[in-house]
PDB file of N, CA and C in Angstrom:
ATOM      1  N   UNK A   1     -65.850  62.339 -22.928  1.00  0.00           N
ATOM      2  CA  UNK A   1     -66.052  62.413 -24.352  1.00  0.00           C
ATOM      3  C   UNK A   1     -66.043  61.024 -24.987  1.00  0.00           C
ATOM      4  N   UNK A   2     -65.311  60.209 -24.619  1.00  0.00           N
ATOM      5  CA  UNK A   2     -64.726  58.919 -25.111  1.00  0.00           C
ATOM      6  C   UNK A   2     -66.200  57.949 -24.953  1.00  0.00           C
ATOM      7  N   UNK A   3     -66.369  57.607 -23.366  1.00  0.00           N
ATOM      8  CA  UNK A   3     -67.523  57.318 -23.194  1.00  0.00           C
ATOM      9  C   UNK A   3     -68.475  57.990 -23.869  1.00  0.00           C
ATOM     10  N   UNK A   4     -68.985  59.341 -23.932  1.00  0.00           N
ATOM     11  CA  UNK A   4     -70.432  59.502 -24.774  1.00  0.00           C
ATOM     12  C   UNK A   4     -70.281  58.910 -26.193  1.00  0.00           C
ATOM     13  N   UNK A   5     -69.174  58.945 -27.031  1.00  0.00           N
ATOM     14  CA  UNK A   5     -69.153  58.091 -27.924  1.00  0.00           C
ATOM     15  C   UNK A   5     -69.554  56.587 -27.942  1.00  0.00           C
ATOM     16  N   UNK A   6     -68.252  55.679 -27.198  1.00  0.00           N
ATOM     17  CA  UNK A   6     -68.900  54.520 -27.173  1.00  0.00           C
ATOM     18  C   UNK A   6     -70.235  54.539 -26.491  1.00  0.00           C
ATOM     19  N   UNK A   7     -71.104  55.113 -25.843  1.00  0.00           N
ATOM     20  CA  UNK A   7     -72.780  54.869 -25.835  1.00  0.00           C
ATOM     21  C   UNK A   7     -73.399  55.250 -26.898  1.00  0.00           C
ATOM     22  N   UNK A   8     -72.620  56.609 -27.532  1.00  0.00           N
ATOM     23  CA  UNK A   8     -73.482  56.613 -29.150  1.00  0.00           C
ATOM     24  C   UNK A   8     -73.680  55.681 -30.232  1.00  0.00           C
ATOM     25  N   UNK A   9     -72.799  54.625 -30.165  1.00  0.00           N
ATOM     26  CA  UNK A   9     -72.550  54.048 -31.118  1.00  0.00           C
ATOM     27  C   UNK A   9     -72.854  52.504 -30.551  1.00  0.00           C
ATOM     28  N   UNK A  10     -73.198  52.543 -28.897  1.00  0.00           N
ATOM     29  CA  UNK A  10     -73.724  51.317 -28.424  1.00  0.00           C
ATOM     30  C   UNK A  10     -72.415  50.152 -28.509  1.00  0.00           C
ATOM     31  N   UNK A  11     -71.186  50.757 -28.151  1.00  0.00           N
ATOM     32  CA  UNK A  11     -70.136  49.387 -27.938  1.00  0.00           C
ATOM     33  C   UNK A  11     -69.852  49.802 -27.172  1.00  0.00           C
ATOM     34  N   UNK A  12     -68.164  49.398 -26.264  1.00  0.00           N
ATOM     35  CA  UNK A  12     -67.379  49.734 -25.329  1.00  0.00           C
ATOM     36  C   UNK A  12     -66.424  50.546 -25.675  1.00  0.00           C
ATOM     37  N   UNK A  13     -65.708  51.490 -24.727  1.00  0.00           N
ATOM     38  CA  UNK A  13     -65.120  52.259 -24.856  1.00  0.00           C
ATOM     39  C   UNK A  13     -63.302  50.997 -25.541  1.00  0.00           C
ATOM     40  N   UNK A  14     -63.419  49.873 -24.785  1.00  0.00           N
ATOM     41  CA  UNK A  14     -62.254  49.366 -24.877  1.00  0.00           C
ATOM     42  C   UNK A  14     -62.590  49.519 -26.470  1.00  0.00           C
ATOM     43  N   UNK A  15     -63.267  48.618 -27.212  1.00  0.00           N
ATOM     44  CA  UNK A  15     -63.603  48.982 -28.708  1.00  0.00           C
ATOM     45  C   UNK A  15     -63.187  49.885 -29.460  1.00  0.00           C
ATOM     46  N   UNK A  16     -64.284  50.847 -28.920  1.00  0.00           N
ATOM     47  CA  UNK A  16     -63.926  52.344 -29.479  1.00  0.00           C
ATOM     48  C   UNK A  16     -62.495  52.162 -29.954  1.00  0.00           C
ATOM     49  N   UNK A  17     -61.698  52.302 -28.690  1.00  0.00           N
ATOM     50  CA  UNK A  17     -59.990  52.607 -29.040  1.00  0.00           C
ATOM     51  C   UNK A  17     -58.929  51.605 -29.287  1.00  0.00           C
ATOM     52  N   UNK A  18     -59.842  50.491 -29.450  1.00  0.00           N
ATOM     53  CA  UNK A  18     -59.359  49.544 -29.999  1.00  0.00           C
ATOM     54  C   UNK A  18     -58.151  48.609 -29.116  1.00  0.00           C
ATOM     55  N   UNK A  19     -58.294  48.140 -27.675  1.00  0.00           N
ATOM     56  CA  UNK A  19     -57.723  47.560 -26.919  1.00  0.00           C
ATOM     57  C   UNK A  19     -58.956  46.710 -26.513  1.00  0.00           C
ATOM     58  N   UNK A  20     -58.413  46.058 -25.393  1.00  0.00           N
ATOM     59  CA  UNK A  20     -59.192  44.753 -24.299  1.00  0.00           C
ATOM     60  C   UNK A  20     -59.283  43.426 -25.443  1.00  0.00           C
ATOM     61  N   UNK A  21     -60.024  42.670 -24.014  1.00  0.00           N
ATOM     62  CA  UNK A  21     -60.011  41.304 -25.250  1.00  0.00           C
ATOM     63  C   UNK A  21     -61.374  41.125 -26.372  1.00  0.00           C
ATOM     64  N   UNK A  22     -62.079  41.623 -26.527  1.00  0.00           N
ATOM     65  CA  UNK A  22     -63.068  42.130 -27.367  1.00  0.00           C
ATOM     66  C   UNK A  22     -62.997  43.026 -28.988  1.00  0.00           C
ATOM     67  N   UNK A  23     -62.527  43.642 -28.503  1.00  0.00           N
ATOM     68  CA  UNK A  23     -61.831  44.200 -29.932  1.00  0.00           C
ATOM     69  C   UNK A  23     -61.563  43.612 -31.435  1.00  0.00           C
ATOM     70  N   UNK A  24     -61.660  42.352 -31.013  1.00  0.00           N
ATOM     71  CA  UNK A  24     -61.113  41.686 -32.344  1.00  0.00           C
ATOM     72  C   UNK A  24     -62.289  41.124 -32.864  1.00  0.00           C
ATOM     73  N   UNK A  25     -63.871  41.888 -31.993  1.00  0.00           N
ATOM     74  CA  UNK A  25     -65.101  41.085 -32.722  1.00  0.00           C
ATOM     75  C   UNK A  25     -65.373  42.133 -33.311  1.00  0.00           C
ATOM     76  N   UNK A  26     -66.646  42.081 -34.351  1.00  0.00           N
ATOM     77  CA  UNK A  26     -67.682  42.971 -34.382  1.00  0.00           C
ATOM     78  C   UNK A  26     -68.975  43.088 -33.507  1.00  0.00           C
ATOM     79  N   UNK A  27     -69.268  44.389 -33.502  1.00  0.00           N
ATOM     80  CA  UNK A  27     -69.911  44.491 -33.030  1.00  0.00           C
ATOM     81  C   UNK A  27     -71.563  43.886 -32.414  1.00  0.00           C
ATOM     82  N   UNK A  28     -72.083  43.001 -33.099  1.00  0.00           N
ATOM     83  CA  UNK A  28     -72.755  42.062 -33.414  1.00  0.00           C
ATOM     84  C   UNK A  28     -72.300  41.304 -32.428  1.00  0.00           C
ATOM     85  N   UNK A  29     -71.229  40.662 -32.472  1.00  0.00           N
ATOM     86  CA  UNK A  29     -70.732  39.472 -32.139  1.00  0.00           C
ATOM     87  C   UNK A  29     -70.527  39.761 -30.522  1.00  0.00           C
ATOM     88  N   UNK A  30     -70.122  40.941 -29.956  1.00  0.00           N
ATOM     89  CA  UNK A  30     -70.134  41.578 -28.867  1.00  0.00           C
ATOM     90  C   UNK A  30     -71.572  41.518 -27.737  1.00  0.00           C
ATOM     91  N   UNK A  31     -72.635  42.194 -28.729  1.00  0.00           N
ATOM     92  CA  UNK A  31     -73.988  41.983 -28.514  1.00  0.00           C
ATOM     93  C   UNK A  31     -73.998  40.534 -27.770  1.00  0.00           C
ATOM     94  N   UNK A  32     -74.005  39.426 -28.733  1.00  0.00           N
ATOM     95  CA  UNK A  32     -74.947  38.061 -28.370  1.00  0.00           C
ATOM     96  C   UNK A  32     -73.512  37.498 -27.226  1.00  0.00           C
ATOM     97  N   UNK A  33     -72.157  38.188 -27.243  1.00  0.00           N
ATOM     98  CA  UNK A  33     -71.599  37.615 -26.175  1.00  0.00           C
ATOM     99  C   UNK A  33     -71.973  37.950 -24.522  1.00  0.00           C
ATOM    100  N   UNK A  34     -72.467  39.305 -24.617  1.00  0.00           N
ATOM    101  CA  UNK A  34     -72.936  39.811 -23.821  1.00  0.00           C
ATOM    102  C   UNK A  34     -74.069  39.669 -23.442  1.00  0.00           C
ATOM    103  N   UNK A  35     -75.114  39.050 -24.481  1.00  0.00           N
ATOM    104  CA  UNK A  35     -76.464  38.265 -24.106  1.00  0.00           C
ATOM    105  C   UNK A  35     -76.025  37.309 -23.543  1.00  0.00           C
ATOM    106  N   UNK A  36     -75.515  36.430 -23.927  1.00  0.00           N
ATOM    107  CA  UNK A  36     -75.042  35.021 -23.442  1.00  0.00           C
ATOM    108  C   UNK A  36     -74.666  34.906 -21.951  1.00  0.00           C
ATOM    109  N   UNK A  37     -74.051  35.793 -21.764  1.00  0.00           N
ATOM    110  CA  UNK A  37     -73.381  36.227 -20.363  1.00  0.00           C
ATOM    111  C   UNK A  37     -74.707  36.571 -19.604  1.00  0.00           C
ATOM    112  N   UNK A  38     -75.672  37.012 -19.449  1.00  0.00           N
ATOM    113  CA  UNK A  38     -76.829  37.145 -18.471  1.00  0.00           C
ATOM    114  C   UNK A  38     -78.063  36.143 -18.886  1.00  0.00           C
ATOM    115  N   UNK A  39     -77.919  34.876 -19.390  1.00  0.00           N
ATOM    116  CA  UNK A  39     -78.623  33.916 -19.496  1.00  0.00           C
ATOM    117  C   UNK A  39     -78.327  33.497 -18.400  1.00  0.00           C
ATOM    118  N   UNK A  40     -79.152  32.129 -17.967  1.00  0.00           N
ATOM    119  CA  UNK A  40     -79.037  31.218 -16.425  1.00  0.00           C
ATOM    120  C   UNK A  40     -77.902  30.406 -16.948  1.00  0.00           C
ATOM    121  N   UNK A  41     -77.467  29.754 -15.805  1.00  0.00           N
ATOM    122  CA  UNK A  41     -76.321  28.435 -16.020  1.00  0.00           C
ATOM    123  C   UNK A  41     -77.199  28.223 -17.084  1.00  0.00           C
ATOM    124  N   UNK A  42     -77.836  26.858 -16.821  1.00  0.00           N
ATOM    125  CA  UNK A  42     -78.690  25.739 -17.788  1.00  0.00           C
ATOM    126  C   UNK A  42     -78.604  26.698 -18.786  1.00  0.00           C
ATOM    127  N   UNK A  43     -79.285  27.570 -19.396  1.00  0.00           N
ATOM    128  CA  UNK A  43     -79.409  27.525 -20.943  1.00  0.00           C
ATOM    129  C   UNK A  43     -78.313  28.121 -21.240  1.00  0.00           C
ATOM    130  N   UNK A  44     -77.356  28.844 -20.729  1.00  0.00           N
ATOM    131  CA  UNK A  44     -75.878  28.808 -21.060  1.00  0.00           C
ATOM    132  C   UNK A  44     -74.836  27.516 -21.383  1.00  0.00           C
ATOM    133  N   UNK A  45     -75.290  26.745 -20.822  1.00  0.00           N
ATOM    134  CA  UNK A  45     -74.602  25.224 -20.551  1.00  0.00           C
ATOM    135  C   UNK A  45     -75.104  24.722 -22.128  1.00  0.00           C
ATOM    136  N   UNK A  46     -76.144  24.737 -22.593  1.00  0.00           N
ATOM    137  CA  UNK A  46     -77.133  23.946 -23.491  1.00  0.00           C
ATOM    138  C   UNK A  46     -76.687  24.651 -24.610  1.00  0.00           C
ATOM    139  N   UNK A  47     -76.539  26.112 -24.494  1.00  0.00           N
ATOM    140  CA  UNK A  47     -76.054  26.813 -25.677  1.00  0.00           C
ATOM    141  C   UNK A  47     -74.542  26.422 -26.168  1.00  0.00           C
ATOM    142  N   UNK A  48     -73.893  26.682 -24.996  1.00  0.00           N
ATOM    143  CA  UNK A  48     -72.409  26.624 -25.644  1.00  0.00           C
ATOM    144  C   UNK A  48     -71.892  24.541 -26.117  1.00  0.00           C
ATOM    145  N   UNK A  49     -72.813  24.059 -25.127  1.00  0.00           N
ATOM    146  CA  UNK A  49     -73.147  22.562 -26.081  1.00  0.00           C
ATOM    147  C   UNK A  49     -73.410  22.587 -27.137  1.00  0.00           C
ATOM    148  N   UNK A  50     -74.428  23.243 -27.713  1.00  0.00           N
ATOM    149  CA  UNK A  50     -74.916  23.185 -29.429  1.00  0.00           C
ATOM    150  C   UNK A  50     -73.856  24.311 -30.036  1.00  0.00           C
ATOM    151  N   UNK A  51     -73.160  25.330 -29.784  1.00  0.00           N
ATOM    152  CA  UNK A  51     -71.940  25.916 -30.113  1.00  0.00           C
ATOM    153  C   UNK A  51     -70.781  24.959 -30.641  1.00  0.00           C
ATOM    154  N   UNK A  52     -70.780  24.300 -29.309  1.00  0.00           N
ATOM    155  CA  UNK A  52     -69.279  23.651 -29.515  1.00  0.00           C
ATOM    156  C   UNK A  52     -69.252  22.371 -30.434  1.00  0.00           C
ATOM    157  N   UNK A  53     -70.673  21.720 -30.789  1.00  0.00           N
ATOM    158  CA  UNK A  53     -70.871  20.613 -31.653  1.00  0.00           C
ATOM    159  C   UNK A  53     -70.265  21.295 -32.978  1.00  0.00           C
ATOM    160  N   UNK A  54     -70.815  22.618 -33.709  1.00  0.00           N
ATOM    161  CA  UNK A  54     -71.095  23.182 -34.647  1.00  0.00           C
ATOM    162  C   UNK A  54     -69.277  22.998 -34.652  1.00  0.00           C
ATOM    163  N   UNK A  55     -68.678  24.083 -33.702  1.00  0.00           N
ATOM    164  CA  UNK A  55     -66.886  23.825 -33.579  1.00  0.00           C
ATOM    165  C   UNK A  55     -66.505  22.828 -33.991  1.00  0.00           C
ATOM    166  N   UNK A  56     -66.825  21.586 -33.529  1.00  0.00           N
ATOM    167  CA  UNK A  56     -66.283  20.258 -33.862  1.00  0.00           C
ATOM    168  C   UNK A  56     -66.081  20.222 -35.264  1.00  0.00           C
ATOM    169  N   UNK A  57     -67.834  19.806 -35.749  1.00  0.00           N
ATOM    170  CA  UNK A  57     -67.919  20.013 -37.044  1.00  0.00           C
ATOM    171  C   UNK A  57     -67.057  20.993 -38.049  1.00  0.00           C
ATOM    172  N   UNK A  58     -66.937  21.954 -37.861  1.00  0.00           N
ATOM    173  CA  UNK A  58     -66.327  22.916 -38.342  1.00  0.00           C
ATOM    174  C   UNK A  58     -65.094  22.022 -38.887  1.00  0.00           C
ATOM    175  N   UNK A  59     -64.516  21.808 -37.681  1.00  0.00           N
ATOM    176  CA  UNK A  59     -62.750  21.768 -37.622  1.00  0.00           C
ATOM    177  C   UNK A  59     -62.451  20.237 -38.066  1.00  0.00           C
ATOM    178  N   UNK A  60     -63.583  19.231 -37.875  1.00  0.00           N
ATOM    179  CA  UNK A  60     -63.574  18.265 -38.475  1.00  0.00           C
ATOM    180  C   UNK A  60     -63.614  18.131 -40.151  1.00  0.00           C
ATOM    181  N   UNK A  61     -64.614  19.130 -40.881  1.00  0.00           N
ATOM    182  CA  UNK A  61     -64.302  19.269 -42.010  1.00  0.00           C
ATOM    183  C   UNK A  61     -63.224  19.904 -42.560  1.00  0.00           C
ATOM    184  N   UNK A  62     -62.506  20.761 -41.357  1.00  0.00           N
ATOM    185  CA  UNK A  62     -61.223  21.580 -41.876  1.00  0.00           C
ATOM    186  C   UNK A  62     -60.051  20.564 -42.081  1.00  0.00           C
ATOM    187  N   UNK A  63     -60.043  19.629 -41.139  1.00  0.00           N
ATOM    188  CA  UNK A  63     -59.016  18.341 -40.937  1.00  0.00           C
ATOM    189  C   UNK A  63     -58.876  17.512 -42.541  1.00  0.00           C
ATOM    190  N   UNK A  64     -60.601  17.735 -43.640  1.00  0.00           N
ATOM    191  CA  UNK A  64     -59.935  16.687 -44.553  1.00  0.00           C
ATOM    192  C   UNK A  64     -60.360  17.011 -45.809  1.00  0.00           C
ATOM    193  N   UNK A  65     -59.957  18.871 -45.708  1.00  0.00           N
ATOM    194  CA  UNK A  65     -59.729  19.324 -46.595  1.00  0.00           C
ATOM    195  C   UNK A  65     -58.353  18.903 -47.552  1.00  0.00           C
TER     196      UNK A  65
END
């Protein structure tokens, strides 16, 4: 039952019931982690490079607030 839900609704069952380490995204955010995950090395490598610049940035403007 649990499972036909989470496929109705296209997430994971951990979701659904609100455990695992996922849970704390939306659903969206689940999606492109899970895209990300069946990309090749290289454009995984290249992605989470232009990710982690954006991070920097981020936390660099958070620093001088």
């Amino acid at each position: 039952m649990v499972v036909k839900m989470a496929k109705a609704f296209e997430i994971t069952v951990d979701f659904l019931i609100g455990e695992g380490e996922n849970v704390a995204f939306d659903k969206e955010t689940v999606e492109r982690i899970n895209d990300i995950q069946k990309m090749d090395p290289d454009t995984r490598s290249i992605l989470f490079n232009v990710i982690d610049t954006y991070i920097q940035n981020f936390k660099t403007k958070q620093a001088f607030r």
